[in-house]
Protein backbone atom coordinates (compact mmCIF):
# COMPACT_ATOMS: atom_id res chain seq x y z
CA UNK A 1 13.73 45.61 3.24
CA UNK A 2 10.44 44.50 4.53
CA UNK A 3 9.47 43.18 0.97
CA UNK A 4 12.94 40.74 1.63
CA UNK A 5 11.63 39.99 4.67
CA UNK A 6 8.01 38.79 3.79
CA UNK A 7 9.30 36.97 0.61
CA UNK A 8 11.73 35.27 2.58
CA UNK A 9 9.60 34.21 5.11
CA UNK A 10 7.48 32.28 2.61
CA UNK A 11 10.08 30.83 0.95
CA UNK A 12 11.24 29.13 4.27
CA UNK A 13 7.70 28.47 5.31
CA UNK A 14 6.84 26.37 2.00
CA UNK A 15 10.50 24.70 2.77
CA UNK A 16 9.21 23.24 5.93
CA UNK A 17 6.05 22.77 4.88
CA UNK A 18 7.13 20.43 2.07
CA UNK A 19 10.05 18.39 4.06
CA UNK A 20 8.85 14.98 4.23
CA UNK A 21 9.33 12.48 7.32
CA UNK A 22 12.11 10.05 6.91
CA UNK A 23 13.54 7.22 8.86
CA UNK A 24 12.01 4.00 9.98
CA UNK A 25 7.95 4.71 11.30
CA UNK A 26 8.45 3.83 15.00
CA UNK A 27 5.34 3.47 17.95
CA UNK A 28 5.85 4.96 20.97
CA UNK A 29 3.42 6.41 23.88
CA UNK A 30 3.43 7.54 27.55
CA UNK A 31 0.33 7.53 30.22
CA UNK A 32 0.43 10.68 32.21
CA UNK A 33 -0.04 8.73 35.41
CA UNK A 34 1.88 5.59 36.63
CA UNK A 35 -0.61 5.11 39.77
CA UNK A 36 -4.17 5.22 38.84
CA UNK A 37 -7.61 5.15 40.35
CA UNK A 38 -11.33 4.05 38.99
CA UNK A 39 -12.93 7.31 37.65
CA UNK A 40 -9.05 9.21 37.05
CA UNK A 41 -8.39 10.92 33.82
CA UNK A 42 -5.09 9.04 31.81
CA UNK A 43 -3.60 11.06 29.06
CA UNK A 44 -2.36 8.89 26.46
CA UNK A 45 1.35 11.03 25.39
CA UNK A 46 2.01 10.38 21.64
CA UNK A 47 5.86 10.44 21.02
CA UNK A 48 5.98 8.39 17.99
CA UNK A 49 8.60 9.52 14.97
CA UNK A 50 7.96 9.57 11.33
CA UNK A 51 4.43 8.61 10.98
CA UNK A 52 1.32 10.03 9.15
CA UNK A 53 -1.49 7.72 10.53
CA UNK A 54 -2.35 6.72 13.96
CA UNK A 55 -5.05 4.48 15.45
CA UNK A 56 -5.40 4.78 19.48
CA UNK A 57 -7.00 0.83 20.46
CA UNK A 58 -7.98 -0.49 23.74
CA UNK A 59 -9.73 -3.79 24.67
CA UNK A 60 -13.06 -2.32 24.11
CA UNK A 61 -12.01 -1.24 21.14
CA UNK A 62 -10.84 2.13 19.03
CA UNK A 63 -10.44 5.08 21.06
CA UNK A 64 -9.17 7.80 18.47
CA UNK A 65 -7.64 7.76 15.34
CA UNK A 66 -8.33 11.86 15.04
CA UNK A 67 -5.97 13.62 17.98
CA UNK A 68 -2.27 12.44 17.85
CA UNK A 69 -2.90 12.75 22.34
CA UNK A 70 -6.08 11.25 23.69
CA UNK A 71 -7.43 10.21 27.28
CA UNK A 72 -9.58 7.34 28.75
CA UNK A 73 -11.28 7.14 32.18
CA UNK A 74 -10.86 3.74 33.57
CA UNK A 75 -14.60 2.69 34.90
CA UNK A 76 -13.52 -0.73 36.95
CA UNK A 77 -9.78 -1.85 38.52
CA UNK A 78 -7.91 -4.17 36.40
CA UNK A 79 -5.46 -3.91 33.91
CA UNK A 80 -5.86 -1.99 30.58
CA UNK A 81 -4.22 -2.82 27.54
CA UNK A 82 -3.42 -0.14 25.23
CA UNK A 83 -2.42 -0.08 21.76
CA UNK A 84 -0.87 2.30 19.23
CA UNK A 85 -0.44 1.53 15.46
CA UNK A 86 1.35 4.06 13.60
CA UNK A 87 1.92 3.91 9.81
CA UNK A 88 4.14 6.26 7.01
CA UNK A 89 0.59 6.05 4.71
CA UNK A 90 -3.50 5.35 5.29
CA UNK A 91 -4.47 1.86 6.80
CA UNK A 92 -7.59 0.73 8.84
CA UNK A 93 -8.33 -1.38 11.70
CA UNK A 94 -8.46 -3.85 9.45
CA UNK A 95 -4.72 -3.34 8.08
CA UNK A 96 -2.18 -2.78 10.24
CA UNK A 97 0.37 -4.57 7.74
CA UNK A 98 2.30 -1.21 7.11
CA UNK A 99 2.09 -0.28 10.73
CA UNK A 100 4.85 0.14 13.91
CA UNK A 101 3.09 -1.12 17.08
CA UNK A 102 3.46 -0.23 20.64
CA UNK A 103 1.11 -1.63 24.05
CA UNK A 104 1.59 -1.23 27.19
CA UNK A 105 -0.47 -2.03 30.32
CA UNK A 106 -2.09 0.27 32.96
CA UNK A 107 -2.84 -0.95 36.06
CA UNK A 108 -6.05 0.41 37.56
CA UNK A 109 -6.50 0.43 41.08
């Protein structure tokens, strides 16, 4: 019984572990905060669907393209323009040609 049990458990593991992403690669993200101050941490919410490569960008330039969520700490007011390129294979800053797109603004007071 417990030898069923234990096979069958790795059968279904290596069945969900080999089911690969379909549907169209779409962009999406959330900031944790909609009012935010100089100096606050801003998570940067990853919701994105059917992707295998991200790149976080801001104006200054990449932030991460390691952790699917990341955070910045706004040093000055203004507005912050933040963007996330998701793909279905590799690209590089260079090549977003294969990538879904989403910015939005944050508004630092």
């Amino acid at each position: 019984m417990l030898r069923t049990a234990l096979l069958l458990s790795i059968v279904c593991l290596f069945a969900f572990a080999s089911c690969k992403k379909t549907g169209p690669t779409k962009a999406c993200f959330n900031f944790s905060k909609d009012k935010v101050k100089v100096g606050d941490t801003v998570y940067l919410l990853n919701c994105s669907e059917n992707y295998n490569k991200f790149i976080w960008i801001d104006l200054s330039g990449l932030l991460d393209s390691v952790n699917r969520h990341t955070y910045m700490v706004p040093g000055a007011t203004g507005t912050y323009d933040v963007f996330l390129y998701v793909g279905p294979n590799e690209f590089t800053s260079a090549n977003y040609g294969d990538a879904s797109v989403e910015k939005k603004s944050l508004i630092v007071e």
